[in-house]
Protein backbone atom coordinates (compact mmCIF):
# COMPACT_ATOMS: atom_id res chain seq x y z
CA UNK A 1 4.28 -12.16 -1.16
CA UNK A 2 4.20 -9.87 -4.44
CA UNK A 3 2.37 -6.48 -3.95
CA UNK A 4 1.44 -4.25 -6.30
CA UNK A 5 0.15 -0.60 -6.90
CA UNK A 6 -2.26 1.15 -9.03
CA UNK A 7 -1.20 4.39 -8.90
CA UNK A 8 -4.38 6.01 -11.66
CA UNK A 9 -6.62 3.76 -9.38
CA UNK A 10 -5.57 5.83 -6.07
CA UNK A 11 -7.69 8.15 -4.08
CA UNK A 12 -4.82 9.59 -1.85
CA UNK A 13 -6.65 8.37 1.59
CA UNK A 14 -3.65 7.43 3.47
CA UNK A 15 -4.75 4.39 4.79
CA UNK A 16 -1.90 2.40 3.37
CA UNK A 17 0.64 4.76 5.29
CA UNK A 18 -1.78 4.18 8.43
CA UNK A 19 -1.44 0.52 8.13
CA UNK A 20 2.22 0.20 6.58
CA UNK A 21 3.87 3.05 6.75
CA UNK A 22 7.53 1.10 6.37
CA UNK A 23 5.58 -0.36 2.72
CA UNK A 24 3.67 2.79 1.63
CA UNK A 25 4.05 6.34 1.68
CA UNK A 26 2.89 9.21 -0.45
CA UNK A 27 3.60 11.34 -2.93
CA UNK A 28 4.22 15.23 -1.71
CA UNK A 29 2.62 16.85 -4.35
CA UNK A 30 -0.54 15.02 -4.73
CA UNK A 31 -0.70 12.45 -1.94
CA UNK A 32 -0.41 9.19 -4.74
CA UNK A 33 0.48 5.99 -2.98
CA UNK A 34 4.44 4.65 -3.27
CA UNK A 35 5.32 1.41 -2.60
CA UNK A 36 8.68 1.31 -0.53
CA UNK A 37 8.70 -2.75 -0.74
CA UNK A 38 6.73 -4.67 -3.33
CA UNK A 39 8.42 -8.04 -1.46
CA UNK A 40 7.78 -7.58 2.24
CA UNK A 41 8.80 -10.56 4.99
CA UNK A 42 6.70 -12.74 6.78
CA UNK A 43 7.02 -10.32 9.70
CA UNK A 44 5.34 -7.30 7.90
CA UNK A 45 2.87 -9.54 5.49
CA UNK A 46 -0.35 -9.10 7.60
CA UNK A 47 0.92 -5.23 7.69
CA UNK A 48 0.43 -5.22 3.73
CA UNK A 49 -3.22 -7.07 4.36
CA UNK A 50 -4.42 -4.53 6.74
CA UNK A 51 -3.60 -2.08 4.09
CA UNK A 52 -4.79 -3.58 1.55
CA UNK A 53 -8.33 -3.88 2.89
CA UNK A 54 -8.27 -0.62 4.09
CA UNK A 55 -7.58 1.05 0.36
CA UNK A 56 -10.89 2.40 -0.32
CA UNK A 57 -9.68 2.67 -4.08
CA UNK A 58 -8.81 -1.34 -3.75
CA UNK A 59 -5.50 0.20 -5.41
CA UNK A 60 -2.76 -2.30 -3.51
CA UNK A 61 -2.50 -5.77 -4.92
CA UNK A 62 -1.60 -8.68 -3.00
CA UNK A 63 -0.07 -11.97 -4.47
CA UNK A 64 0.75 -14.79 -2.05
């Protein structure tokens, strides 16, 4: 798995650090997604698809 951010795309919801906090957090000053691993496991994949979905911004990009 291969994900992916669009930081200009990003609305600053939080729902990536709601779903995958150990993959996502957010920038201080203006609440921007980071990706903290853009190769999770297995273990934390469906973690990364939850948070995905949940981007109202569709900002995170999943390969498989």
């Amino acid at each position: 798995m291969k994900v992916t951010v669009d930081q200009d795309k990003c609305v600053s919801s939080g729902q990536c650090v709601l779903n995958a906090g150990d993959l996502f957090d957010q920038r201080d000053d203006d609440g921007v997604v980071v990706l903290l691993d853009d190769s999770p496991g297995e273990d934390r994949a469906e973690d990364a698809r939850k948070a995905a979905a949940a981007c109202p911004a569709l900002a995170i990009h999943i390969e498989e």
